[in-house]
PDB file of N, CA and C in Angstrom:
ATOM      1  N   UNK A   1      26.643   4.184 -30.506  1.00  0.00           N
ATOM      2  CA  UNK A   1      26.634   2.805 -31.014  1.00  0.00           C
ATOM      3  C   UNK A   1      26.505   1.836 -29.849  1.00  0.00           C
ATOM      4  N   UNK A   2      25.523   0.755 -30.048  1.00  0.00           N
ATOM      5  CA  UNK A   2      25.131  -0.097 -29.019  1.00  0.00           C
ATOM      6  C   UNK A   2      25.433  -1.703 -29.737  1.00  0.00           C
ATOM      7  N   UNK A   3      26.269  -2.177 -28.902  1.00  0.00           N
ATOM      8  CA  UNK A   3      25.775  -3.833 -29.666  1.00  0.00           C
ATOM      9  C   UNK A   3      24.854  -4.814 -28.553  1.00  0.00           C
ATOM     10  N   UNK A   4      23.692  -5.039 -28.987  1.00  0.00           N
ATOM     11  CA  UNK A   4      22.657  -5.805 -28.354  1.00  0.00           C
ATOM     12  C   UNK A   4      22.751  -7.407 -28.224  1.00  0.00           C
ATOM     13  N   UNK A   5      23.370  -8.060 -27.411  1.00  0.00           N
ATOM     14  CA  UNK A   5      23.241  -9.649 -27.741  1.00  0.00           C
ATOM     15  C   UNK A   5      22.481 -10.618 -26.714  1.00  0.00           C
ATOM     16  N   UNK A   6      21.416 -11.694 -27.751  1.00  0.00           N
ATOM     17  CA  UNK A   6      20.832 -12.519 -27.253  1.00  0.00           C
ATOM     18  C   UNK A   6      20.743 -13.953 -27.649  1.00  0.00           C
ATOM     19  N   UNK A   7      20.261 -14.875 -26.786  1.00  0.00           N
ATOM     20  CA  UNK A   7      19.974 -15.812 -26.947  1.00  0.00           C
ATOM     21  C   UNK A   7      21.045 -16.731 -26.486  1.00  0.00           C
ATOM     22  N   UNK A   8      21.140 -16.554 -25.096  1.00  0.00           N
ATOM     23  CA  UNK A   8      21.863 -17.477 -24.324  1.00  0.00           C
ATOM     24  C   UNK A   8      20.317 -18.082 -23.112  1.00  0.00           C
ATOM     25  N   UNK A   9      20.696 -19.135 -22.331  1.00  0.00           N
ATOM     26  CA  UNK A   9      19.943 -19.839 -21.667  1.00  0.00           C
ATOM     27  C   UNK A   9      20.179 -21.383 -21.186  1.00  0.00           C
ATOM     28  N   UNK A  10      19.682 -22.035 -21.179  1.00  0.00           N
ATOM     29  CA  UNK A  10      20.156 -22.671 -20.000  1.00  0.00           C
ATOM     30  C   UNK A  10      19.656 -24.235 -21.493  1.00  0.00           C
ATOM     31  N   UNK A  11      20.990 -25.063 -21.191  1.00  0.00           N
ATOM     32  CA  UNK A  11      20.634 -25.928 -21.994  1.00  0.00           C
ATOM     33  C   UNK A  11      21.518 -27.744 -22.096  1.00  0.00           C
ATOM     34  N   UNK A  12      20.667 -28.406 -22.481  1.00  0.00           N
ATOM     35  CA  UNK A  12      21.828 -29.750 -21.896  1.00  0.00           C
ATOM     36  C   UNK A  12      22.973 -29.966 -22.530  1.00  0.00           C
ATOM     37  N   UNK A  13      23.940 -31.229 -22.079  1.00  0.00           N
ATOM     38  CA  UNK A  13      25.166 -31.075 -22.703  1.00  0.00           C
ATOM     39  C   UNK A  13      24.570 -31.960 -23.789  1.00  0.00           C
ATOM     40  N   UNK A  14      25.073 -31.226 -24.872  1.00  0.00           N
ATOM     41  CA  UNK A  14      24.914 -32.190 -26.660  1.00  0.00           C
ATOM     42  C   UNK A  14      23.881 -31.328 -27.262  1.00  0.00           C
ATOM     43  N   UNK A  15      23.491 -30.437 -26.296  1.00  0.00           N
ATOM     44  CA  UNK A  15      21.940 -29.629 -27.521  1.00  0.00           C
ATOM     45  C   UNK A  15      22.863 -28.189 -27.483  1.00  0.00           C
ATOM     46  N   UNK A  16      21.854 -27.339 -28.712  1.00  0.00           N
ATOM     47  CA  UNK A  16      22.515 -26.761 -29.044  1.00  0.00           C
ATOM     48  C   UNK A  16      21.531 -24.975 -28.758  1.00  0.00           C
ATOM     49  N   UNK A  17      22.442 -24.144 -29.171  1.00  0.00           N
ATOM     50  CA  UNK A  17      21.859 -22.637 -29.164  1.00  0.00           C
ATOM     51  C   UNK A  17      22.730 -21.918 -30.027  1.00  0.00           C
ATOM     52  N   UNK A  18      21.852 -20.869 -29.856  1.00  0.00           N
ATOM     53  CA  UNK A  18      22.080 -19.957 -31.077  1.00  0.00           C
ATOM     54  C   UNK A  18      21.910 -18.786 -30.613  1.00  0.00           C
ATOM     55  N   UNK A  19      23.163 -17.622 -30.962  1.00  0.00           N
ATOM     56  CA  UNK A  19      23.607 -16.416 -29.904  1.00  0.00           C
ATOM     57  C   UNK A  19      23.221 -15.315 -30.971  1.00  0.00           C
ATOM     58  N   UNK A  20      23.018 -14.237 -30.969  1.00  0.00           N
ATOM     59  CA  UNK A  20      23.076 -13.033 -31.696  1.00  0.00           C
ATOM     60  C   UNK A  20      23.611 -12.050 -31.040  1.00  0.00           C
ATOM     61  N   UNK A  21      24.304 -11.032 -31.933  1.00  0.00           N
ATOM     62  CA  UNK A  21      24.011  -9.775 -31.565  1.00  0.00           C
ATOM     63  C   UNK A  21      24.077  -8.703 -32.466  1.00  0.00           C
ATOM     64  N   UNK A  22      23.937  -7.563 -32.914  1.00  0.00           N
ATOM     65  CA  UNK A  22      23.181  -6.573 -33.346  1.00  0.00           C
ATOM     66  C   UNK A  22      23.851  -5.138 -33.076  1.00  0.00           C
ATOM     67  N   UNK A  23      24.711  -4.665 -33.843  1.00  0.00           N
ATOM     68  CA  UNK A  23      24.846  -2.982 -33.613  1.00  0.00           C
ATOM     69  C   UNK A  23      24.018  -2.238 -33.759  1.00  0.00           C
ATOM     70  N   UNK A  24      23.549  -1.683 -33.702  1.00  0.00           N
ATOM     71  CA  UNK A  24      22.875   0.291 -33.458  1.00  0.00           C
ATOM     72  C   UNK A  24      23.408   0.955 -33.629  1.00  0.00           C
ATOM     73  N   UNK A  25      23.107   2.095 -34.188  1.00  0.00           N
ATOM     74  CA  UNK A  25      23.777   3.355 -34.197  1.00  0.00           C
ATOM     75  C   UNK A  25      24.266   4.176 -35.460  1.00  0.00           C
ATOM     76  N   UNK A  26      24.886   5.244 -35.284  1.00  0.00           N
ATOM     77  CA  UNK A  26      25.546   5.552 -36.040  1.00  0.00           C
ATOM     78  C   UNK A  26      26.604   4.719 -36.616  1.00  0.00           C
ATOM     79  N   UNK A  27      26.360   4.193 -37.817  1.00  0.00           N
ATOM     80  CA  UNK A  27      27.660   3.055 -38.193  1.00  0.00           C
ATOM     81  C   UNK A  27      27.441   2.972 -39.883  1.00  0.00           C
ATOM     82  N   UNK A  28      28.448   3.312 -40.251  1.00  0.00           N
ATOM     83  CA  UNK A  28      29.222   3.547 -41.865  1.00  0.00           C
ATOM     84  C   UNK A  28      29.308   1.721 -42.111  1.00  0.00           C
ATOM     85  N   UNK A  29      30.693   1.666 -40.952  1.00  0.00           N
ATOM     86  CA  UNK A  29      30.925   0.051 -41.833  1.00  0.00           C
ATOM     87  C   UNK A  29      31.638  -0.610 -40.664  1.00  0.00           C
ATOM     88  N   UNK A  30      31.623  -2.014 -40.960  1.00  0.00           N
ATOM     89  CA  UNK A  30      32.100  -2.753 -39.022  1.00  0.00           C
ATOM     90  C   UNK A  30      33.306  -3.389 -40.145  1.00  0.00           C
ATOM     91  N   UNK A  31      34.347  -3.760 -38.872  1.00  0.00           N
ATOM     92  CA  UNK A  31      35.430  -4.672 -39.083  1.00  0.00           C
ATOM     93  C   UNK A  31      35.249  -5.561 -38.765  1.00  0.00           C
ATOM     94  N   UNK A  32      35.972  -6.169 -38.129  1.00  0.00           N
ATOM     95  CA  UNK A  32      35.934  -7.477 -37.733  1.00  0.00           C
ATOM     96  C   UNK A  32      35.128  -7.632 -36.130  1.00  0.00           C
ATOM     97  N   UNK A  33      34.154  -8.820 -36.470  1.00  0.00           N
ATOM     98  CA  UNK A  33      33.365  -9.278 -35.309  1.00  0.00           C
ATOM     99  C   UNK A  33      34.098 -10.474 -34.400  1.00  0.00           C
ATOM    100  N   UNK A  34      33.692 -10.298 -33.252  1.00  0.00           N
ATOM    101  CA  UNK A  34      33.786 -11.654 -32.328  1.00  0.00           C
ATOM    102  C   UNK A  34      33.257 -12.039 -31.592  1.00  0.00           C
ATOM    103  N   UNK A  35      33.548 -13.196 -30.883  1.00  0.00           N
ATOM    104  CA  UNK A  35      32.661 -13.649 -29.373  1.00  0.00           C
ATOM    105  C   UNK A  35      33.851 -14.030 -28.807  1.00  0.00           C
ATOM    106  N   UNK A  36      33.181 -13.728 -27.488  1.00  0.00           N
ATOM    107  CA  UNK A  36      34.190 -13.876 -26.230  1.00  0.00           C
ATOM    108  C   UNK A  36      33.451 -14.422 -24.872  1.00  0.00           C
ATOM    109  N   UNK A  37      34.272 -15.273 -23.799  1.00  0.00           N
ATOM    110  CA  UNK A  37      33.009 -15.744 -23.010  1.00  0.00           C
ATOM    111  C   UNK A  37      34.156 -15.691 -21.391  1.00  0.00           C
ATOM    112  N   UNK A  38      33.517 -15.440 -20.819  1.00  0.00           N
ATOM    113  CA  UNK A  38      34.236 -15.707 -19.657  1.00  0.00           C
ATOM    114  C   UNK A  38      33.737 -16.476 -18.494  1.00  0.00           C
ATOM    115  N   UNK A  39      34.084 -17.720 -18.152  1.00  0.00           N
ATOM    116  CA  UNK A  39      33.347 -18.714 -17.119  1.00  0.00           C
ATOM    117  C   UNK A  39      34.183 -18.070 -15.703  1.00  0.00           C
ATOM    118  N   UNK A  40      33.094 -18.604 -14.773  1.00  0.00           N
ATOM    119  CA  UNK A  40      32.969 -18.040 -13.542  1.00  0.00           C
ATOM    120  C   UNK A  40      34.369 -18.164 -13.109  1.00  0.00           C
ATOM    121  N   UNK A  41      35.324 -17.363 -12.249  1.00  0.00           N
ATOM    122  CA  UNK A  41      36.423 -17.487 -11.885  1.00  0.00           C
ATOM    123  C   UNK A  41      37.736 -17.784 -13.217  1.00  0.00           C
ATOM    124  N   UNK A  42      37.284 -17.862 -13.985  1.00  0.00           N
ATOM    125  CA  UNK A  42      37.995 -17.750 -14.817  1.00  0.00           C
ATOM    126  C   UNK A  42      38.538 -16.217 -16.140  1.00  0.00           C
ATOM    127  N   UNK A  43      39.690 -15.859 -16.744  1.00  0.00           N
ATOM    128  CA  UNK A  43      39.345 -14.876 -17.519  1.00  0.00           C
ATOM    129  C   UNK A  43      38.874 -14.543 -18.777  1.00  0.00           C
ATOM    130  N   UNK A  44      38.125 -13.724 -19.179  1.00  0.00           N
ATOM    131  CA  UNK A  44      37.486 -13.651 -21.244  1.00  0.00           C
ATOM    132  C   UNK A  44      38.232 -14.271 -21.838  1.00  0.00           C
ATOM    133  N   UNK A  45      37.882 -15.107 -22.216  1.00  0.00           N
ATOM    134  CA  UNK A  45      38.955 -15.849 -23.248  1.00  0.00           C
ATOM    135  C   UNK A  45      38.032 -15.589 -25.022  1.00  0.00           C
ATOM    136  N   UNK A  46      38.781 -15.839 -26.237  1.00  0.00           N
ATOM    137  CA  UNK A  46      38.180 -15.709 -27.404  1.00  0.00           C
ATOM    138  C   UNK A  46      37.770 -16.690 -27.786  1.00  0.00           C
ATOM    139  N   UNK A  47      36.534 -16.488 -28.097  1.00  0.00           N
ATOM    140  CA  UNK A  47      36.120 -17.870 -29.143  1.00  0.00           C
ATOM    141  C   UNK A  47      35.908 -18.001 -30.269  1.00  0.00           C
ATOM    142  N   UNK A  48      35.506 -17.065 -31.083  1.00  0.00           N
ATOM    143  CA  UNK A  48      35.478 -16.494 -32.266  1.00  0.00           C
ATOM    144  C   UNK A  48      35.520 -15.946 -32.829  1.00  0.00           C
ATOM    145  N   UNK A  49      35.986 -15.637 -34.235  1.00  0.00           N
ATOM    146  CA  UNK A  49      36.075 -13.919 -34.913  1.00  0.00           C
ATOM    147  C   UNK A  49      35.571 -14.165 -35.958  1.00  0.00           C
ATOM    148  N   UNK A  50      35.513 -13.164 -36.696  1.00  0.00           N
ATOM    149  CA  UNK A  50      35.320 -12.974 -38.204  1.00  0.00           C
ATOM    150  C   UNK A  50      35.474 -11.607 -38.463  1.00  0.00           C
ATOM    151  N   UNK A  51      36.023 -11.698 -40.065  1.00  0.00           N
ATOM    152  CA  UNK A  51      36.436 -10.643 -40.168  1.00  0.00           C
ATOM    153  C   UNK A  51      35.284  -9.691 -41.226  1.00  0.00           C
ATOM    154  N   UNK A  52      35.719  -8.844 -41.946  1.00  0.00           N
ATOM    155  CA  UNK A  52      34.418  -8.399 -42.820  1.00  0.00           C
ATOM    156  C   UNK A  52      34.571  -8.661 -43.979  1.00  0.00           C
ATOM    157  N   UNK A  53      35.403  -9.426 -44.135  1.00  0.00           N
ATOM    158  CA  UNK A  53      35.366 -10.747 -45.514  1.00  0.00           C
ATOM    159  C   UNK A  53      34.758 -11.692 -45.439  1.00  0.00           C
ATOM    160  N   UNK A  54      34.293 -12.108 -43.738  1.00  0.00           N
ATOM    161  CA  UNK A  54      33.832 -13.663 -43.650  1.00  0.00           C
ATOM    162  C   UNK A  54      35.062 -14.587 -43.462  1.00  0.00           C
ATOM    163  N   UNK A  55      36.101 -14.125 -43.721  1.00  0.00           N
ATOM    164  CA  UNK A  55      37.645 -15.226 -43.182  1.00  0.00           C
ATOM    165  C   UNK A  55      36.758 -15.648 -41.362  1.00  0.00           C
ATOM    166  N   UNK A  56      37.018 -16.872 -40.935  1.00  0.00           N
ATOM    167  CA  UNK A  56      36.889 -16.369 -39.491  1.00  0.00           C
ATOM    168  C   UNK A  56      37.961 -17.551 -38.756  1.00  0.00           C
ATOM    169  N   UNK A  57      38.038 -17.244 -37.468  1.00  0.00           N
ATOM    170  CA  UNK A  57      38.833 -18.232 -36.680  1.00  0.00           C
ATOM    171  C   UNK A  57      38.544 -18.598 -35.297  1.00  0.00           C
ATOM    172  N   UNK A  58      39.061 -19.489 -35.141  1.00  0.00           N
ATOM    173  CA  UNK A  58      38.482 -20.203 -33.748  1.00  0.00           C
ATOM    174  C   UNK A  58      39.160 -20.724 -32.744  1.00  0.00           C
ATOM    175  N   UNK A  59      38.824 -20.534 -31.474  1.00  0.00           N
ATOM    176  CA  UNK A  59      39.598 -21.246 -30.462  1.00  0.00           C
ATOM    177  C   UNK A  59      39.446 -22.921 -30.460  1.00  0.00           C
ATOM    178  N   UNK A  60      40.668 -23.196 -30.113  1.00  0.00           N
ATOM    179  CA  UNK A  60      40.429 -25.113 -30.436  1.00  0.00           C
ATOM    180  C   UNK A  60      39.079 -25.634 -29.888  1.00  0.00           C
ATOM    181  N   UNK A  61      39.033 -25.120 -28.388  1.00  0.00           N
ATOM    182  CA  UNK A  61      38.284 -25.912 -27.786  1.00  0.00           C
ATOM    183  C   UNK A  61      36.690 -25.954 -28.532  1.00  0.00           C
ATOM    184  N   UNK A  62      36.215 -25.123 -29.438  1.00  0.00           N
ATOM    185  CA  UNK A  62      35.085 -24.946 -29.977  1.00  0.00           C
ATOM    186  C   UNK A  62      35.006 -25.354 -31.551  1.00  0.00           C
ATOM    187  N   UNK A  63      36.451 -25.628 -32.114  1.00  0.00           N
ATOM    188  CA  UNK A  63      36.396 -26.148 -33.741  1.00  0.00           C
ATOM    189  C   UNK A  63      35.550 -27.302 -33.987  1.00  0.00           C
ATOM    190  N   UNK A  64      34.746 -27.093 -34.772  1.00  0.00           N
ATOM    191  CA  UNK A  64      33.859 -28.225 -35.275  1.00  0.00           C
ATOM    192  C   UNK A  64      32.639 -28.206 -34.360  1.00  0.00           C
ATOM    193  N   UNK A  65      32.509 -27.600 -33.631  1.00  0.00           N
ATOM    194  CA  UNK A  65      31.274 -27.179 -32.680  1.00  0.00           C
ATOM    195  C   UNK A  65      30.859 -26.092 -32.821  1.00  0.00           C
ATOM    196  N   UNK A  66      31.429 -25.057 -33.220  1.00  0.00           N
ATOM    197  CA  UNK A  66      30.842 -23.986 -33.099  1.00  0.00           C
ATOM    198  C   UNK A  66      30.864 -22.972 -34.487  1.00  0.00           C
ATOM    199  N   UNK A  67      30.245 -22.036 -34.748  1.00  0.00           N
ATOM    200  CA  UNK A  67      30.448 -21.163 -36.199  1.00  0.00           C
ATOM    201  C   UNK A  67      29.683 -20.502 -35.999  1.00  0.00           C
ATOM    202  N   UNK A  68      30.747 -19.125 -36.321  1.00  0.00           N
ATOM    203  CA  UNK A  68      30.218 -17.519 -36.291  1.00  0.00           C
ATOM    204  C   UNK A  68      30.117 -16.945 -37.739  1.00  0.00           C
ATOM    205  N   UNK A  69      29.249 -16.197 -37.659  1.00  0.00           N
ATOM    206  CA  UNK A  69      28.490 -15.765 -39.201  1.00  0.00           C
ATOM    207  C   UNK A  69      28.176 -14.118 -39.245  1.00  0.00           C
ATOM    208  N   UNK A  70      28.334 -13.876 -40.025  1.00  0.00           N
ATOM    209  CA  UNK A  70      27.776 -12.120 -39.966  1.00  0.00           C
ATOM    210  C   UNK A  70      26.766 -11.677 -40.924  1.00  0.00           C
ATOM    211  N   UNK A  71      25.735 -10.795 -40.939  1.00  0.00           N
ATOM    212  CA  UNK A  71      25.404 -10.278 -41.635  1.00  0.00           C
ATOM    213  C   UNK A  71      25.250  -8.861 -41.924  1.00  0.00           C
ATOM    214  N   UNK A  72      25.889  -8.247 -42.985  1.00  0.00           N
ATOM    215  CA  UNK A  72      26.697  -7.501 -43.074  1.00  0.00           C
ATOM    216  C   UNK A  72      24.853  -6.363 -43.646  1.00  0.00           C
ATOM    217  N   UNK A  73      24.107  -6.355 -43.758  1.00  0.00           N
ATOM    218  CA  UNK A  73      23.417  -5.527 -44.203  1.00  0.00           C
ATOM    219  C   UNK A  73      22.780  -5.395 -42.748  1.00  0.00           C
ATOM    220  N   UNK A  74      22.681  -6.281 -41.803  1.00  0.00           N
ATOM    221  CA  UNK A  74      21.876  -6.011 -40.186  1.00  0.00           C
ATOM    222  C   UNK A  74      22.645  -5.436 -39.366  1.00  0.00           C
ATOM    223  N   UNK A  75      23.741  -5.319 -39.283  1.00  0.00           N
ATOM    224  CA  UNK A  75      25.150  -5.202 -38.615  1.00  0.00           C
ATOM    225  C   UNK A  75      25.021  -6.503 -37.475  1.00  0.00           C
ATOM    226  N   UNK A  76      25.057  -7.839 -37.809  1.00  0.00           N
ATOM    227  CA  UNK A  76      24.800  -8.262 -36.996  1.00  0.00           C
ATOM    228  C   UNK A  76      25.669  -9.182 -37.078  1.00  0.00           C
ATOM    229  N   UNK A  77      26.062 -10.369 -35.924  1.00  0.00           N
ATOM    230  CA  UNK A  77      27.361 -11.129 -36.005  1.00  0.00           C
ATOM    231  C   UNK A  77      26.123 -12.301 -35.042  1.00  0.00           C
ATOM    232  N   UNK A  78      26.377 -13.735 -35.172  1.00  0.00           N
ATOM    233  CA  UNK A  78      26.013 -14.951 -34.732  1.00  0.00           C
ATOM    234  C   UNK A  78      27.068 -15.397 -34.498  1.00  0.00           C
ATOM    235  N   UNK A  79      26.487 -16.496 -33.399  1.00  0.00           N
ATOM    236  CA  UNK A  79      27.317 -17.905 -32.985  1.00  0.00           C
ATOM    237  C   UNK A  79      26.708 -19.388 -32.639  1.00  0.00           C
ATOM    238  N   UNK A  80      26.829 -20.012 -33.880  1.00  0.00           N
ATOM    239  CA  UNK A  80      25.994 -21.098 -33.585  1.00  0.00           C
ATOM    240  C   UNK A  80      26.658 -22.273 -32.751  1.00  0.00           C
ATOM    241  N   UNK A  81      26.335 -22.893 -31.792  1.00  0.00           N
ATOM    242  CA  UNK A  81      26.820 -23.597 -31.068  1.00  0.00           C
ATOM    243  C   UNK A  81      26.389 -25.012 -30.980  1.00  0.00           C
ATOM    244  N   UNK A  82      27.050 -25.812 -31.353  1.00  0.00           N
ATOM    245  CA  UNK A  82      26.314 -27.263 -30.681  1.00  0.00           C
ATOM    246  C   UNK A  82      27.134 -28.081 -30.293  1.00  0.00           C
ATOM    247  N   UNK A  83      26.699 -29.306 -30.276  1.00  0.00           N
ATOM    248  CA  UNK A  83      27.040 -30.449 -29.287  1.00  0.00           C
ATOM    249  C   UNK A  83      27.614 -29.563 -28.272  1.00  0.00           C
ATOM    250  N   UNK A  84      27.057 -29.232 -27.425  1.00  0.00           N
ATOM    251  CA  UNK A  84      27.743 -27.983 -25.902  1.00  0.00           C
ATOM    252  C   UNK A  84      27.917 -29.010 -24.681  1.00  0.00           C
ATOM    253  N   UNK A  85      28.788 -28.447 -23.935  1.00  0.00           N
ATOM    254  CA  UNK A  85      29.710 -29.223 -23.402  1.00  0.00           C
ATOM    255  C   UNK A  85      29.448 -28.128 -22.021  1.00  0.00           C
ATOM    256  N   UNK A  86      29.586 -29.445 -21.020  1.00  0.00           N
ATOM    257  CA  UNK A  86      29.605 -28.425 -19.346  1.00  0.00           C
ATOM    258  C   UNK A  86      30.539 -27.261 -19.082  1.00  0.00           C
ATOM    259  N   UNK A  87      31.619 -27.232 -20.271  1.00  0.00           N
ATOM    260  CA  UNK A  87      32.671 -26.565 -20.098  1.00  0.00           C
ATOM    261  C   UNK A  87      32.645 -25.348 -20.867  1.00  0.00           C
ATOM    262  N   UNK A  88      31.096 -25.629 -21.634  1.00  0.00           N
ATOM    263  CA  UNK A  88      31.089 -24.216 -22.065  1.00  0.00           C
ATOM    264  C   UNK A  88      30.439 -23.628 -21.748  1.00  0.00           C
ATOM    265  N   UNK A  89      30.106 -23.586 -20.736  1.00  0.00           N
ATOM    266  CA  UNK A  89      29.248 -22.581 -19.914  1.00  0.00           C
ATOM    267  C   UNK A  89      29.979 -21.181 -19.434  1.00  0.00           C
ATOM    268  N   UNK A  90      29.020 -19.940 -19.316  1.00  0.00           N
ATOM    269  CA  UNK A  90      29.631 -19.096 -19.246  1.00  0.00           C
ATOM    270  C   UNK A  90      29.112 -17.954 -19.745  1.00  0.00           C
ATOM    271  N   UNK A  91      29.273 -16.894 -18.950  1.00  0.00           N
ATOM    272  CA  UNK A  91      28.639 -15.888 -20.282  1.00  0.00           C
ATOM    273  C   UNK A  91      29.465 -15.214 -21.203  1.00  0.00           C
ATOM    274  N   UNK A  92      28.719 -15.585 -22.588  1.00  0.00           N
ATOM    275  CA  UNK A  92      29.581 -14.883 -23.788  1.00  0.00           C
ATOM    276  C   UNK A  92      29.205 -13.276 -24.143  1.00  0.00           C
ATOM    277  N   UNK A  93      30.074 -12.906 -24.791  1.00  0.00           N
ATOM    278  CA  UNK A  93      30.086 -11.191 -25.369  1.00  0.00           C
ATOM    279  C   UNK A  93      30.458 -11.291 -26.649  1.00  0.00           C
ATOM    280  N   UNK A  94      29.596 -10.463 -27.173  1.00  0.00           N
ATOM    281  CA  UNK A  94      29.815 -10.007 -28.666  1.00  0.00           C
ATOM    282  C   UNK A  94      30.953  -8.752 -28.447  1.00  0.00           C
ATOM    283  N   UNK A  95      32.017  -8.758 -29.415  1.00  0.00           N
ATOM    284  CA  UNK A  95      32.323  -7.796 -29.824  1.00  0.00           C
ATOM    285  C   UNK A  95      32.503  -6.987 -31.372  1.00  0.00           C
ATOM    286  N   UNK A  96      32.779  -5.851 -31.653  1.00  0.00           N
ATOM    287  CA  UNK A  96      32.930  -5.154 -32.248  1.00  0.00           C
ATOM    288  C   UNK A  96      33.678  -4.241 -33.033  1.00  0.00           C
ATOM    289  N   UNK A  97      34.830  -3.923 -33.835  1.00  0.00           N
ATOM    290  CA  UNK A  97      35.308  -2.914 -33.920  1.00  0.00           C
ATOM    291  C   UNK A  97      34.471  -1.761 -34.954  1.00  0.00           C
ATOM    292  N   UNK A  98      34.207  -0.821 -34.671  1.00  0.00           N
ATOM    293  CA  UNK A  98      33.397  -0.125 -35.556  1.00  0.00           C
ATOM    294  C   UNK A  98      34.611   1.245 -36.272  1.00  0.00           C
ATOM    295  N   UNK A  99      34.703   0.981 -36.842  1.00  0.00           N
ATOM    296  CA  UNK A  99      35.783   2.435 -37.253  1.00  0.00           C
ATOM    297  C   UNK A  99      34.983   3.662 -37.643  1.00  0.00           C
ATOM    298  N   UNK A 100      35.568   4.785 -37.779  1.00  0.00           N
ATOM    299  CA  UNK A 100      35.157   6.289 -37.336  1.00  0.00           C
ATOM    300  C   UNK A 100      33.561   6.368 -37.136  1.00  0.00           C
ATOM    301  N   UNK A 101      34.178   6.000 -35.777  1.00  0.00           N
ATOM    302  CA  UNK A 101      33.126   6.138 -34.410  1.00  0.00           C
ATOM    303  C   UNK A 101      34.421   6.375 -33.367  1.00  0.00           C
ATOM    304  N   UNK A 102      33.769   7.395 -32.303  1.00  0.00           N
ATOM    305  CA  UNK A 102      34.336   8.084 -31.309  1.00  0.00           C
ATOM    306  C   UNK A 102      35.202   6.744 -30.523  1.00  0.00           C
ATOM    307  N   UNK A 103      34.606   5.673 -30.424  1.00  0.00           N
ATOM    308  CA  UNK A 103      35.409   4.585 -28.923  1.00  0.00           C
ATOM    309  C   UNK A 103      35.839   3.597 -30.030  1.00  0.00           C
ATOM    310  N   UNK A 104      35.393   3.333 -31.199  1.00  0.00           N
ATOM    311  CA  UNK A 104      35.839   2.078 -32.443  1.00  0.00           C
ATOM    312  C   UNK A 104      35.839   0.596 -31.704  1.00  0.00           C
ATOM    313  N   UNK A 105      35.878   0.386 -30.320  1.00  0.00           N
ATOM    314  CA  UNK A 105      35.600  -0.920 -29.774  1.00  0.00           C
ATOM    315  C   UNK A 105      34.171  -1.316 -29.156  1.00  0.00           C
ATOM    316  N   UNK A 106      34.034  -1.868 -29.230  1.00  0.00           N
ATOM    317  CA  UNK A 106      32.814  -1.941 -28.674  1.00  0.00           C
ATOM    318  C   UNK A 106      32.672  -3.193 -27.912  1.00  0.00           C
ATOM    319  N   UNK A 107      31.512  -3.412 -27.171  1.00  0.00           N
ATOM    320  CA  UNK A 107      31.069  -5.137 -25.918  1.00  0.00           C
ATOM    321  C   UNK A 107      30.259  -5.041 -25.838  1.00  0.00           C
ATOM    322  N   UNK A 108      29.185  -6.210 -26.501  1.00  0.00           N
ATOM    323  CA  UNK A 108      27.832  -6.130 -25.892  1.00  0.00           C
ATOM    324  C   UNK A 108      27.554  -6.602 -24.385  1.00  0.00           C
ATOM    325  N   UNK A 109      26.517  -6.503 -23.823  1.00  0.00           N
ATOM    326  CA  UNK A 109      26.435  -6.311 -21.825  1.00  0.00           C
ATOM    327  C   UNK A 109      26.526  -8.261 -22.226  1.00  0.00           C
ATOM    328  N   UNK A 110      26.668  -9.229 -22.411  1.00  0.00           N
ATOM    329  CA  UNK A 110      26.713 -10.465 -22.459  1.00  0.00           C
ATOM    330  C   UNK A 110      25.537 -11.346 -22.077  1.00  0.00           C
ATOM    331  N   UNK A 111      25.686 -12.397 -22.203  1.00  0.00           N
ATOM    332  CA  UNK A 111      24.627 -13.314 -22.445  1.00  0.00           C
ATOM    333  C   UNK A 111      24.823 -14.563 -21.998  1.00  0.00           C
ATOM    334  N   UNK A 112      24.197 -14.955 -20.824  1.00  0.00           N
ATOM    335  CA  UNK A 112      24.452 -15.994 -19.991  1.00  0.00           C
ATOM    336  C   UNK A 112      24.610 -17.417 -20.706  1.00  0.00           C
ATOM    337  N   UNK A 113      25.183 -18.262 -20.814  1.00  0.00           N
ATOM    338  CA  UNK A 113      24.506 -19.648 -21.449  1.00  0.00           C
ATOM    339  C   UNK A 113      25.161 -20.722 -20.456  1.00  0.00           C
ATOM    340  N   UNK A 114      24.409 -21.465 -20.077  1.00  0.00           N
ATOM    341  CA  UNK A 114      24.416 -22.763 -18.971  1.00  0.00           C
ATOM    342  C   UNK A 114      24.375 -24.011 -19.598  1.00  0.00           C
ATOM    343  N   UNK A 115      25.036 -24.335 -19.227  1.00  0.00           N
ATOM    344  CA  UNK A 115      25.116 -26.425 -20.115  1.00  0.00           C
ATOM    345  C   UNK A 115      24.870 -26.927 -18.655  1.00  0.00           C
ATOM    346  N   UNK A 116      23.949 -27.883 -18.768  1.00  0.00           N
ATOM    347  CA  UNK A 116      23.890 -29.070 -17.304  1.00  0.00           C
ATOM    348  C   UNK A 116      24.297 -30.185 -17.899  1.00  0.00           C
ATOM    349  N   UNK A 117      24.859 -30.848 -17.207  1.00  0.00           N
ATOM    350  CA  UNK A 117      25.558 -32.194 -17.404  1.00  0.00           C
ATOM    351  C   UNK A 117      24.224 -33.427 -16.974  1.00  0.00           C
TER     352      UNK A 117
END
């Protein structure tokens, strides 16, 4: 099982992007998805989840800016982002829990995204 994520890049503060990522593999059924981002010198912090109901939750600093979505027939989990802020720069990671699968956690390799002020 692989989770693939794209669509980070380099973008001003107030515009917006749009993240994906994508499991592979051998996979029955996913739990709960997230994003996670870690800015330079700083540690992964969470930014979003969802669960496989669609309940989802959010770190303050991104409420009302940001919303994660899944689609449950692609195995795939989004993060739509806007009005972006210098402070959210950073590269984000998809994660995963996949149940009966050998590791059940999973990280996609991450995805750069740059805000210029």
């Amino acid at each position: 099982v692989q989770l693939q994520a794209s669509g980070g890049g380099l973008v001003q503060a107030g515009g917006s992007l749009r993240l994906s990522c994508a499991a592979s593999g051998s996979i029955f059924s996913i739990g709960h998805m997230a994003w996670y981002r870690q800015a330079p010198g700083k540690q992964r912090e969470l930014v979003a989840t969802i669960n496989s109901g669609g309940v989802t939750h959010y770190a303050d600093s991104v409420k009302g800016r940001f919303t994660i979505s899944r689609d449950n027939a692609k195995n795939a989990v989004y993060l739509q982002m806007n009005s972006l802020k210098f402070e959210d720069t950073a590269v984000y990671y998809c994660y995963a829990h996949i149940p009966l699968t050998s590791v059940q956690v999973y990280w996609g390799r991450g995805t750069l995204v740059t805000v210029s002020s």
